[in-house]
C-alpha atoms as a PDB file:
ATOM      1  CA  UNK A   1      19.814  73.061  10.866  1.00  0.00           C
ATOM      2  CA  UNK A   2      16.632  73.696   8.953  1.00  0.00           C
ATOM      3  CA  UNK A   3      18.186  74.724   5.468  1.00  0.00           C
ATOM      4  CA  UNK A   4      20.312  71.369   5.731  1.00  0.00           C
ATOM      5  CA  UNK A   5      17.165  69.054   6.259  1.00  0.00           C
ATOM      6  CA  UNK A   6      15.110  71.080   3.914  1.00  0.00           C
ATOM      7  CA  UNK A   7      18.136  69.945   1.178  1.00  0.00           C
ATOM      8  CA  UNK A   8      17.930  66.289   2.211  1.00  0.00           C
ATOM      9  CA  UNK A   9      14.245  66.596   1.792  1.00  0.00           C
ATOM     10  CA  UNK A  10      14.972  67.658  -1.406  1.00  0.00           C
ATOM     11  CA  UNK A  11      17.699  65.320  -2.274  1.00  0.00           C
ATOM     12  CA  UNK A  12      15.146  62.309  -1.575  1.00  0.00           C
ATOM     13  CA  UNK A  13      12.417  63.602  -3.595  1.00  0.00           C
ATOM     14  CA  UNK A  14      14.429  64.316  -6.594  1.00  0.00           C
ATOM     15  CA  UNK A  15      15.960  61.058  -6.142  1.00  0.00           C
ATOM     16  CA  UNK A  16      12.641  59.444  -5.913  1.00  0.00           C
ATOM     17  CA  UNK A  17      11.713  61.408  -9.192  1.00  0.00           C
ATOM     18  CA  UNK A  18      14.088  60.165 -10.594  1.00  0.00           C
ATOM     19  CA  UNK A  19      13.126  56.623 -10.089  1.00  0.00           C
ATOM     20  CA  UNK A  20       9.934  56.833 -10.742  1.00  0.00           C
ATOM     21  CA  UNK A  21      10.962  58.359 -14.535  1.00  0.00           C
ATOM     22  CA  UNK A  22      13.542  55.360 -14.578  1.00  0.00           C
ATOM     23  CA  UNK A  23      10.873  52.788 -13.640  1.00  0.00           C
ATOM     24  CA  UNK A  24       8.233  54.635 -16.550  1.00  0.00           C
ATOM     25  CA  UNK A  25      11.228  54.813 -19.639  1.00  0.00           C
ATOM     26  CA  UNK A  26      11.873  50.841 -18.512  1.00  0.00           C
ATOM     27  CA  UNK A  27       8.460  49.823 -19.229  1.00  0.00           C
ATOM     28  CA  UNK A  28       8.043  51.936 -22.048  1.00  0.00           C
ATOM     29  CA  UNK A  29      10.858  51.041 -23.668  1.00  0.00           C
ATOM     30  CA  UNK A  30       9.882  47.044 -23.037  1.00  0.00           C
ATOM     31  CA  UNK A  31       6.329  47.947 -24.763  1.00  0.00           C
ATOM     32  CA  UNK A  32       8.308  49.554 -28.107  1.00  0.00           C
ATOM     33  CA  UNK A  33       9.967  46.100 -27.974  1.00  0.00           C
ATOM     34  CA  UNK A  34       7.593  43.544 -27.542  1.00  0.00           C
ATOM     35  CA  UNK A  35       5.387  45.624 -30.215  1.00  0.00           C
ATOM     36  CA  UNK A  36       8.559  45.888 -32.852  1.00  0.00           C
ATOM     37  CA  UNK A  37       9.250  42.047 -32.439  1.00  0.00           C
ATOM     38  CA  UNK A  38       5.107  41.342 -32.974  1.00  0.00           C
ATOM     39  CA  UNK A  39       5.332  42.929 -36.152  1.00  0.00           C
ATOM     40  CA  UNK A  40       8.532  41.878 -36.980  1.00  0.00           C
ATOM     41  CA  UNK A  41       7.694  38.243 -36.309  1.00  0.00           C
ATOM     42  CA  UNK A  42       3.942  37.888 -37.623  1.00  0.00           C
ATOM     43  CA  UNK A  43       5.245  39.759 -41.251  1.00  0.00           C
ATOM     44  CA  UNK A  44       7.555  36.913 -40.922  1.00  0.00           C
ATOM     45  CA  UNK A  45       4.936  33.976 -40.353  1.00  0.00           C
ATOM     46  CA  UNK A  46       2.622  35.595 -42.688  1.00  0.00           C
ATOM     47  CA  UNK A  47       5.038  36.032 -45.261  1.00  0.00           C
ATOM     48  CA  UNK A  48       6.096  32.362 -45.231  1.00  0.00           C
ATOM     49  CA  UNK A  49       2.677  31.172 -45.152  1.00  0.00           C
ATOM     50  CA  UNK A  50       1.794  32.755 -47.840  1.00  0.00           C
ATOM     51  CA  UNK A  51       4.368  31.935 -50.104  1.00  0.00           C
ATOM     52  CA  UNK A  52       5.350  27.962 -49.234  1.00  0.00           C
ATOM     53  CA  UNK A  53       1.531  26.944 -48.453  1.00  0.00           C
ATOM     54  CA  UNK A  54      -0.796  25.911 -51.245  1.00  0.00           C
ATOM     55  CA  UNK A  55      -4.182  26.732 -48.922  1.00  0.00           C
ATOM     56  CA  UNK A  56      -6.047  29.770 -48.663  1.00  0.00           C
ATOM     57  CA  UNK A  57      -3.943  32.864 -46.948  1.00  0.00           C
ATOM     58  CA  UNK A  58      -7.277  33.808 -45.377  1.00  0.00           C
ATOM     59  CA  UNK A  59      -7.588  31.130 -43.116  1.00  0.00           C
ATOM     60  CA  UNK A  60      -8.071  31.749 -39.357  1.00  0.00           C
ATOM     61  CA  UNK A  61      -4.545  29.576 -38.596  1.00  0.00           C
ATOM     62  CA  UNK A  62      -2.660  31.931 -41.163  1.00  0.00           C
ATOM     63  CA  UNK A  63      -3.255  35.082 -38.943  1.00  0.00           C
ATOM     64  CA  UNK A  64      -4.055  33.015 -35.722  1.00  0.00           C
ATOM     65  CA  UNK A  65      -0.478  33.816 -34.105  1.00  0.00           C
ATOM     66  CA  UNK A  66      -0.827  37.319 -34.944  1.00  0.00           C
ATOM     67  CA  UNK A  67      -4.382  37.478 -33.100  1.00  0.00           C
ATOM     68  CA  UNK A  68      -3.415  35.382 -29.783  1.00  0.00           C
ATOM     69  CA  UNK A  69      -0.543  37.540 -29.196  1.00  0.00           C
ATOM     70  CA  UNK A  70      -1.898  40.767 -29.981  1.00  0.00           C
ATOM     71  CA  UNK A  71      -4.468  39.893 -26.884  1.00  0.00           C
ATOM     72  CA  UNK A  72      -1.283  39.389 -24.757  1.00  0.00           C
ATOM     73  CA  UNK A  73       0.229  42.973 -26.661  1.00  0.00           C
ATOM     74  CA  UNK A  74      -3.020  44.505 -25.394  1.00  0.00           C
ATOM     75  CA  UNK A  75      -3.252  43.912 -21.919  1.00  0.00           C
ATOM     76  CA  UNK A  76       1.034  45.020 -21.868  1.00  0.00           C
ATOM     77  CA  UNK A  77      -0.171  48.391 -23.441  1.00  0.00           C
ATOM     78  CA  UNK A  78      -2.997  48.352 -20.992  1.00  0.00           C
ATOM     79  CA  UNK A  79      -0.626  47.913 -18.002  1.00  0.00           C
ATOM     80  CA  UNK A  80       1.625  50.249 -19.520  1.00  0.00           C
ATOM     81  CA  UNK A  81      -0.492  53.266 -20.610  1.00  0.00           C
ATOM     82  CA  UNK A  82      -3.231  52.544 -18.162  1.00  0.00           C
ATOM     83  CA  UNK A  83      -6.550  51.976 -18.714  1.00  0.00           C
ATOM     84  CA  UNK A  84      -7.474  55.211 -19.431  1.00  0.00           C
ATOM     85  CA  UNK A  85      -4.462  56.081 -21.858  1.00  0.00           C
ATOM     86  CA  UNK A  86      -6.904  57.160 -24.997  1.00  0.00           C
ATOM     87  CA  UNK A  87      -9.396  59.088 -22.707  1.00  0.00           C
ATOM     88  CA  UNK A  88      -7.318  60.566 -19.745  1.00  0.00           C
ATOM     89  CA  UNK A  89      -8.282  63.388 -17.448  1.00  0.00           C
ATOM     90  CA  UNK A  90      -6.072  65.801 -19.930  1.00  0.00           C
ATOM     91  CA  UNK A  91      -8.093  64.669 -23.282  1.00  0.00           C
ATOM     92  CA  UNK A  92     -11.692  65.298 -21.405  1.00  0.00           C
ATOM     93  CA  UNK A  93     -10.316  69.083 -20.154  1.00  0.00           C
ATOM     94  CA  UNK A  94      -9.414  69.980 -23.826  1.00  0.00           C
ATOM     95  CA  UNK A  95     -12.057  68.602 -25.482  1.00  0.00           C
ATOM     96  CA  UNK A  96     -14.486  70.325 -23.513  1.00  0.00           C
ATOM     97  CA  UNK A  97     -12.308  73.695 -23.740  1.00  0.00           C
ATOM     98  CA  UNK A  98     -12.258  72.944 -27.532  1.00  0.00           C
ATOM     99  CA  UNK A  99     -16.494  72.478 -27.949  1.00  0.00           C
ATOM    100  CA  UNK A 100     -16.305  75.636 -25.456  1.00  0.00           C
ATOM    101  CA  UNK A 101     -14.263  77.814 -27.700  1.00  0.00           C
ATOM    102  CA  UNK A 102     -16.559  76.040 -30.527  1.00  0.00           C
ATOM    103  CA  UNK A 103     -19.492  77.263 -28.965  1.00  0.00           C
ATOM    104  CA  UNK A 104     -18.393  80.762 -28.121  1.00  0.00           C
ATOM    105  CA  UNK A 105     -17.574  81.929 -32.015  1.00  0.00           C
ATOM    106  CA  UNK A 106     -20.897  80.829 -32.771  1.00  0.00           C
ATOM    107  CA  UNK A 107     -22.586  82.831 -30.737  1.00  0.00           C
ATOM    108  CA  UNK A 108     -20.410  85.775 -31.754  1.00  0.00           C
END
């Protein structure tokens, strides 16, 4: 009776697992979107700015757009990636093994 709930155990956390990945490769794959249609869209605006408007391309409204929603592309890739996605756990552990190993063959 044990070996059969120890497989349902099982069964439920591999199916939660699997989930979980599911729920992670849906919001990942809705960041790679919204950030291919930003640049997709603002080369676009740019583009047509620069080439039907008489006024100077360096104007705040010609990359405005591009600005407003890169704020809103931000805080997606901060709910995403978290907010420590540049300087996780992982990156401080092999930085400090890397100034470690640094340290060592200099003293050698």
């Amino acid at each position: 009776m044990e070996r059969i709930n120890n497989n349902i155990d099982n069964n439920f956390e591999n199916e939660d697992a699997y989930l979980r990945a599911e729920k992670r490769v849906k919001e990942l794959k809705g960041f790679y979107s919204h950030a291919s249609f930003y640049v997709i869209i603002n080369l676009f605006l740019i583009g047509m700015v620069a080439f039907n408007s008489g006024r100077d391309l360096w104007s705040f409204g010609t990359f405005s757009t591009a600005f407003f929603w890169g704020i809103g592309l931000s805080f997606h890739a901060l709910g995403v990636f978290g907010k420590h996605a540049l300087f996780s756990k992982s990156w401080e552990e092999r930085k400090v093994r890397e100034y470690m190993q640094k340290d060592e063959t200099q003293w050698e």
